[in-house]
PDB file of N, CA and C in Angstrom:
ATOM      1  N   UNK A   1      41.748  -6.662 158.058  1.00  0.00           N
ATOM      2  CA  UNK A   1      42.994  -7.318 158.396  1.00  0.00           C
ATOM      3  C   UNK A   1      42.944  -8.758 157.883  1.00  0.00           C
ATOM      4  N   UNK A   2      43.840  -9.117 157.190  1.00  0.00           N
ATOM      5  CA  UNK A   2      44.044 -10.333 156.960  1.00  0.00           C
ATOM      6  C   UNK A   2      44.734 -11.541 157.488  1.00  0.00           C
ATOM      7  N   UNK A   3      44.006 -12.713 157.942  1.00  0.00           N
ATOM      8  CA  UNK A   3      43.770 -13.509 158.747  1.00  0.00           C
ATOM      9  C   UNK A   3      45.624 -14.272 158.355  1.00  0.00           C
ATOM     10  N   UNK A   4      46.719 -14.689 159.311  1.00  0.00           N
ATOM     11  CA  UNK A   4      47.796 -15.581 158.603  1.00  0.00           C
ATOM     12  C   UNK A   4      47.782 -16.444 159.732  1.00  0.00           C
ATOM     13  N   UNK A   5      48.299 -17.747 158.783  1.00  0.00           N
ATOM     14  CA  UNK A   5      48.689 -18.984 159.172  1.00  0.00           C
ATOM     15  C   UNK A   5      49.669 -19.640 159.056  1.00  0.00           C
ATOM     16  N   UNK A   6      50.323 -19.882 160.444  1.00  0.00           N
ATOM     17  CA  UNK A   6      51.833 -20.488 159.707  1.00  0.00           C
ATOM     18  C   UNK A   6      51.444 -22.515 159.496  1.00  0.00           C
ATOM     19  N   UNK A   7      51.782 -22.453 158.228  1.00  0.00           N
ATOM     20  CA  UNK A   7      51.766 -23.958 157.619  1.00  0.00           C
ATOM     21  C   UNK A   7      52.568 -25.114 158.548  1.00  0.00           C
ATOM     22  N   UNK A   8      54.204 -24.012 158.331  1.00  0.00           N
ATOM     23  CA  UNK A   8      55.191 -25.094 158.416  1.00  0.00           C
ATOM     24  C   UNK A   8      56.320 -24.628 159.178  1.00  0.00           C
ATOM     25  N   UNK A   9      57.259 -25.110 160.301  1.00  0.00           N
ATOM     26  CA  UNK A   9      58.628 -24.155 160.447  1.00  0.00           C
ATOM     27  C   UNK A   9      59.504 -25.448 160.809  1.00  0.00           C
ATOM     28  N   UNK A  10      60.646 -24.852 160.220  1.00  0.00           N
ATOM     29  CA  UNK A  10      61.955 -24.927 160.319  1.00  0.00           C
ATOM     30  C   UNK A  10      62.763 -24.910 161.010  1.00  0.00           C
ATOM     31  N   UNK A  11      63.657 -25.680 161.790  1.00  0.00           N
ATOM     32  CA  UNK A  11      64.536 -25.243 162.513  1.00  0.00           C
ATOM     33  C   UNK A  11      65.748 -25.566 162.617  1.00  0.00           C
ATOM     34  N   UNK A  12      66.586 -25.273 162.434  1.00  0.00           N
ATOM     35  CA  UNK A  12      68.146 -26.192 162.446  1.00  0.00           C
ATOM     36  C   UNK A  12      69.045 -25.443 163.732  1.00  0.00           C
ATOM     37  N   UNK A  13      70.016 -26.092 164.028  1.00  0.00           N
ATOM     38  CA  UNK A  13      70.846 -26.022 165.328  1.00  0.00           C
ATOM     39  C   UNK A  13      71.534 -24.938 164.908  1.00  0.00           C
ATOM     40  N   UNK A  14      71.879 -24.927 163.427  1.00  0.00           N
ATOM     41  CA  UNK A  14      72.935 -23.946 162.787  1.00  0.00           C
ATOM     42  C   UNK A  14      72.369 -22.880 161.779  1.00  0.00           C
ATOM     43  N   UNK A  15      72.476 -21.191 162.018  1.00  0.00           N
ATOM     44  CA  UNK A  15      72.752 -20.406 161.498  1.00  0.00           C
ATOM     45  C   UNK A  15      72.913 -19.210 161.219  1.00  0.00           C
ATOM     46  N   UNK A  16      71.749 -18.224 161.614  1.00  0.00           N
ATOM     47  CA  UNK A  16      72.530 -17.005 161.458  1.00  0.00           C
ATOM     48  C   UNK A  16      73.004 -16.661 163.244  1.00  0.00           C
ATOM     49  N   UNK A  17      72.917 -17.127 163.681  1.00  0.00           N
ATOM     50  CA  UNK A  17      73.688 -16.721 165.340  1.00  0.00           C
ATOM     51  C   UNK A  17      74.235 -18.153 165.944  1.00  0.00           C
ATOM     52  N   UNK A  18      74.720 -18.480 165.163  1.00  0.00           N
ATOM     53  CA  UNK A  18      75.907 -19.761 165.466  1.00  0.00           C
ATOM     54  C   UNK A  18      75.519 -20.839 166.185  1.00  0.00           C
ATOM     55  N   UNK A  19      73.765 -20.952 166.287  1.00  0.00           N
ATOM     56  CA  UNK A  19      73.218 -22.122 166.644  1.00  0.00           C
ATOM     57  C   UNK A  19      72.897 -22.052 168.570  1.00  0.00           C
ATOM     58  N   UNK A  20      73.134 -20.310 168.632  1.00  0.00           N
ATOM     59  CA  UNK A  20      72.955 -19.822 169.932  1.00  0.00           C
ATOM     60  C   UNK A  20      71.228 -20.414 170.598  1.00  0.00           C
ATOM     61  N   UNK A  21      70.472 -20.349 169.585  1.00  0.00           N
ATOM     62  CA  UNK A  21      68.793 -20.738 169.462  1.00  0.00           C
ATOM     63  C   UNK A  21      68.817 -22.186 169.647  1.00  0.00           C
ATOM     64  N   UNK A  22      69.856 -23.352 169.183  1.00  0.00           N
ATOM     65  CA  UNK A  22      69.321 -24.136 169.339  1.00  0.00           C
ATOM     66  C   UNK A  22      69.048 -25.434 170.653  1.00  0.00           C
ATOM     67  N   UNK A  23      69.163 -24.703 171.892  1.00  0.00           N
ATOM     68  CA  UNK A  23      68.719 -24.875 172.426  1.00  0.00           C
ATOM     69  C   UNK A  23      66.970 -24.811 173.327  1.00  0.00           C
ATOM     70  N   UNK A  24      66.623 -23.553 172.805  1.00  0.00           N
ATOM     71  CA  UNK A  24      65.576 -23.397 173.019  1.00  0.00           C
ATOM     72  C   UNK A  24      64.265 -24.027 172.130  1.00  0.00           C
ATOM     73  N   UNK A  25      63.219 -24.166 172.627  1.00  0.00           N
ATOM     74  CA  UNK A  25      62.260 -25.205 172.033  1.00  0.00           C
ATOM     75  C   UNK A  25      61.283 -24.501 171.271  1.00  0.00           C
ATOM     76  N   UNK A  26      61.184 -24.848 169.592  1.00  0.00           N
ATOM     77  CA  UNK A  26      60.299 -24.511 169.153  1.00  0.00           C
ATOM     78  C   UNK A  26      59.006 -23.980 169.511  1.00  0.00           C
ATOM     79  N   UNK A  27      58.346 -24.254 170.161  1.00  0.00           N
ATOM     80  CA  UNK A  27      57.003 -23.600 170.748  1.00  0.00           C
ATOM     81  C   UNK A  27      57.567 -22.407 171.664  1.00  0.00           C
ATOM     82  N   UNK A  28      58.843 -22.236 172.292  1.00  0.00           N
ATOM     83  CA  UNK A  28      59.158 -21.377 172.820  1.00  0.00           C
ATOM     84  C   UNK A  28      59.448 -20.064 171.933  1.00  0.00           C
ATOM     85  N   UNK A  29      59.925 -20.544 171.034  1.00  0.00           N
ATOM     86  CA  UNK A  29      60.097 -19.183 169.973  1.00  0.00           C
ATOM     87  C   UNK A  29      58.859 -18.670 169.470  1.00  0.00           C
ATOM     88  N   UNK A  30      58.312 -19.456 169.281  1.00  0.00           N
ATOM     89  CA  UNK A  30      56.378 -18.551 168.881  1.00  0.00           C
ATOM     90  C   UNK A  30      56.012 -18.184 169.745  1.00  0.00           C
ATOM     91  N   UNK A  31      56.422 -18.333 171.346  1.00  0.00           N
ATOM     92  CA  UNK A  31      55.197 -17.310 172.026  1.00  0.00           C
ATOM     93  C   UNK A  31      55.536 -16.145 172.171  1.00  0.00           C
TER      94      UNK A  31
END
């Protein structure tokens, strides 16, 4: 199995679900 690492992320208030996500906090979406 090969080992992955996320580098870098992204996040904007706006886009494919009308910015419904951007309330919630980055570290919340990775767990």
């Amino acid at each position: 199995m090969k080992t992955v690492y996320i580098i870098d992320a992204i996040r904007t208030p706006i886009g494919r679900y009308g910015g419904a996500l951007s309330t919630v906090r980055p570290d919340d979406l990775l767990a």
